[in-house]
C-alpha atoms as a PDB file:
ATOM      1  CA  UNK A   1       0.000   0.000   0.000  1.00  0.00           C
ATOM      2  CA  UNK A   2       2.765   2.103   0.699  1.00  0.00           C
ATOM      3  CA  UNK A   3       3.277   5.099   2.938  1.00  0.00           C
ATOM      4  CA  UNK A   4       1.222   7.956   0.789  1.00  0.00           C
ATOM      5  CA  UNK A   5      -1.795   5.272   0.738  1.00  0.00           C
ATOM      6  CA  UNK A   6      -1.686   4.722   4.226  1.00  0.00           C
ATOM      7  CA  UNK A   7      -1.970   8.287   4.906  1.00  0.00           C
ATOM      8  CA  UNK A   8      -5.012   8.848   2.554  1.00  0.00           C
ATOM      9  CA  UNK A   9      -6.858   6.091   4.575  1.00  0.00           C
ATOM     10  CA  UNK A  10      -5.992   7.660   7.566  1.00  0.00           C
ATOM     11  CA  UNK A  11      -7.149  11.438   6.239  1.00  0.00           C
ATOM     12  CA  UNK A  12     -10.262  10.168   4.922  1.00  0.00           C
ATOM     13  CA  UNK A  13     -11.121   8.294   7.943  1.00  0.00           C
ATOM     14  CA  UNK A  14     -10.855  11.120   9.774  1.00  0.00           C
ATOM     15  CA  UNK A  15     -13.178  13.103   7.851  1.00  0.00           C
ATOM     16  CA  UNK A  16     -15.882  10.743   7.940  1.00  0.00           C
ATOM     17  CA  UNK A  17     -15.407  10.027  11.594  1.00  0.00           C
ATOM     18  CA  UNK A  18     -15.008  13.581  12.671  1.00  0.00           C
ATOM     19  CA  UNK A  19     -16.337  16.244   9.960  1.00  0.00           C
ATOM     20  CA  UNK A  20     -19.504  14.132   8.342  1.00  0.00           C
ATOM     21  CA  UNK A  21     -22.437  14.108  10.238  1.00  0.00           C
ATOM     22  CA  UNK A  22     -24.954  12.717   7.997  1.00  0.00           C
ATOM     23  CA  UNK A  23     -27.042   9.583   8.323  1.00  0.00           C
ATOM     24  CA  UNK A  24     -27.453   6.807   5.919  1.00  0.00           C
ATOM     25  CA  UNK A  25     -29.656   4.668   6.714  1.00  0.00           C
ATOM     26  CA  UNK A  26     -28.059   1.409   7.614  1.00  0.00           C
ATOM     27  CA  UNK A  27     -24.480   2.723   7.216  1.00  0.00           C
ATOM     28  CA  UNK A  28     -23.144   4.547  10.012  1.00  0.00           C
ATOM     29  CA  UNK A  29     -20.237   7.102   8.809  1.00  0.00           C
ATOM     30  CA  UNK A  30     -18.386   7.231  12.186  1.00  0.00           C
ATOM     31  CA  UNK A  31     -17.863   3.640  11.971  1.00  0.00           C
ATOM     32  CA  UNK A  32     -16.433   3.176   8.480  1.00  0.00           C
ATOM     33  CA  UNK A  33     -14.364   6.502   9.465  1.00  0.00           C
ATOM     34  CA  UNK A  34     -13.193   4.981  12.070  1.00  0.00           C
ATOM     35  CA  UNK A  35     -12.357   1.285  10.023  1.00  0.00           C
ATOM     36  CA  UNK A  36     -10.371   3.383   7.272  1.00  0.00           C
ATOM     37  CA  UNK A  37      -7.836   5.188   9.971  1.00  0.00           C
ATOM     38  CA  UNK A  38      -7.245   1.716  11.394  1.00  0.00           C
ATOM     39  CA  UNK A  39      -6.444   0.315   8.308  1.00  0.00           C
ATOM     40  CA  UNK A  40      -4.195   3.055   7.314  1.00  0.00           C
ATOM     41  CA  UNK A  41      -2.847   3.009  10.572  1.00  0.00           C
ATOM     42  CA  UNK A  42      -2.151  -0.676  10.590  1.00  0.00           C
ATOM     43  CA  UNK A  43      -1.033  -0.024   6.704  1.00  0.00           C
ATOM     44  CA  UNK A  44       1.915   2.477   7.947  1.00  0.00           C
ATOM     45  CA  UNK A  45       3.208   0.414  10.113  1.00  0.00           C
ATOM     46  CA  UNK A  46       3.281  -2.559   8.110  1.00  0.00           C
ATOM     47  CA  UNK A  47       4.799  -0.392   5.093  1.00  0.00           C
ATOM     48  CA  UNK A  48       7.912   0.779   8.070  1.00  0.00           C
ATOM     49  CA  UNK A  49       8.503  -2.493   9.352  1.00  0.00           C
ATOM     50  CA  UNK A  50       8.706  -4.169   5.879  1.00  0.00           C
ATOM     51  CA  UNK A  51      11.088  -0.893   5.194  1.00  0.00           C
ATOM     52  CA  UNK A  52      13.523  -1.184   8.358  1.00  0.00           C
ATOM     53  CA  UNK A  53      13.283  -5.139   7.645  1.00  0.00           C
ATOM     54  CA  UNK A  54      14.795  -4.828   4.426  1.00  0.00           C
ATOM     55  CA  UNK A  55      17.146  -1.701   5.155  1.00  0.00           C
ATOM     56  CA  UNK A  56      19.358  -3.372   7.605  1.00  0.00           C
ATOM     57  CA  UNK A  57      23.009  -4.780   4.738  1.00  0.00           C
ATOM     58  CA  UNK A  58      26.039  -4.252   6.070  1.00  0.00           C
ATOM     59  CA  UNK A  59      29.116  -3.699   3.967  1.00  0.00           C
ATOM     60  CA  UNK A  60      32.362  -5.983   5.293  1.00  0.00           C
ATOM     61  CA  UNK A  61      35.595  -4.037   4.595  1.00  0.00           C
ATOM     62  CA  UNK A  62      37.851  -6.297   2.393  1.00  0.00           C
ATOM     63  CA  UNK A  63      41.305  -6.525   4.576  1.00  0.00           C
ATOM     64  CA  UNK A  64      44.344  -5.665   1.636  1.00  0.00           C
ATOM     65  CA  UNK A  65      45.654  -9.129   2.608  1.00  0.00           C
ATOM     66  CA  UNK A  66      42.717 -11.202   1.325  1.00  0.00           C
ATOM     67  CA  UNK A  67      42.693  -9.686  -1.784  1.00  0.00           C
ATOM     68  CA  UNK A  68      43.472 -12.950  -4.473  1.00  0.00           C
ATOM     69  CA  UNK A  69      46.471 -12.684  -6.473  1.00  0.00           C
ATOM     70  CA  UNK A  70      45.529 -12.584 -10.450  1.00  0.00           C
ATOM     71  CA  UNK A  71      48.909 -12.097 -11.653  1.00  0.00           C
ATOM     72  CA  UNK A  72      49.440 -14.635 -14.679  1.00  0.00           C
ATOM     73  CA  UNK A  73      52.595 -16.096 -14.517  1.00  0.00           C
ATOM     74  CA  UNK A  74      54.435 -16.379 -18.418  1.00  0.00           C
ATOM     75  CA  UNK A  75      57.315 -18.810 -18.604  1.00  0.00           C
ATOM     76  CA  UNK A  76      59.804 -16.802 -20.897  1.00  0.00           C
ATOM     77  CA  UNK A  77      61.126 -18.882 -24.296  1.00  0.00           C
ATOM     78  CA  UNK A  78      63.655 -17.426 -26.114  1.00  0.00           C
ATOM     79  CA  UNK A  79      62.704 -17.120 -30.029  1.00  0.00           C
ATOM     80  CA  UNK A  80      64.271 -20.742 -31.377  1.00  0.00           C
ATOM     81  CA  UNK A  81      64.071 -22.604 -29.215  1.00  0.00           C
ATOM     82  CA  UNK A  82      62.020 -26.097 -29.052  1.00  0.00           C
ATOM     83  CA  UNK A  83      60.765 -27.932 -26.038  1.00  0.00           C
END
C-alpha cells in the first residue's frame, strides 16, 4: 500500500469520523471513518517495518591481505628454441 496510501486512509477516515455528520440509513459514517484510519494506521506500520526489515546490509571491509592474487605467470622462451 505504501506510505502515501496509508496516509489517505488515515485522512479520509478522519473526515468521515469527525467532519460528516450525515445519516445513511443502515451505514453509520463514524464507523467506516473509524475502520479506514485503522487500516491506514495498521497499513503504515506494516509499510515501516517491511522498510527497516529490508534496510538493515552491512558492507564488510575487504582486509588488503585477502585480496586474491591474479597475476598470470608467463614462462619466458627465447625465439628458437624447441621444447
Amino acid at each position: 500500500m505504501g506510505i502515501g496510501g496509508s496516509i489517505l486512509l488515515l485522512a479520509v477516515g478522519a473526515l468521515l469520523a469527525f467532519a460528516v455528520h450525515l445519516s445513511v440509513g443502515w451505514l453509520d459514517l463514524s464507523v467506516v471513518g473509524w475502520v479506514l484510519m485503522a487500516s491506514g494506521l495498521l497499513g503504515l506500520l506494516l509499510t515501516m517495518w517491511f522498510w527497516n526489515s529490508r534496510r538493515t546490509r552491512t558492507a564488510v571491509p575487504v582486509e588488503p591481505d585477502e585480496v586474491a592474487d591474479e597475476r598470470r605467470r608467463v614462462a619466458y622462451r627465447p625465439p628458437g628454441a624447441d621444447i
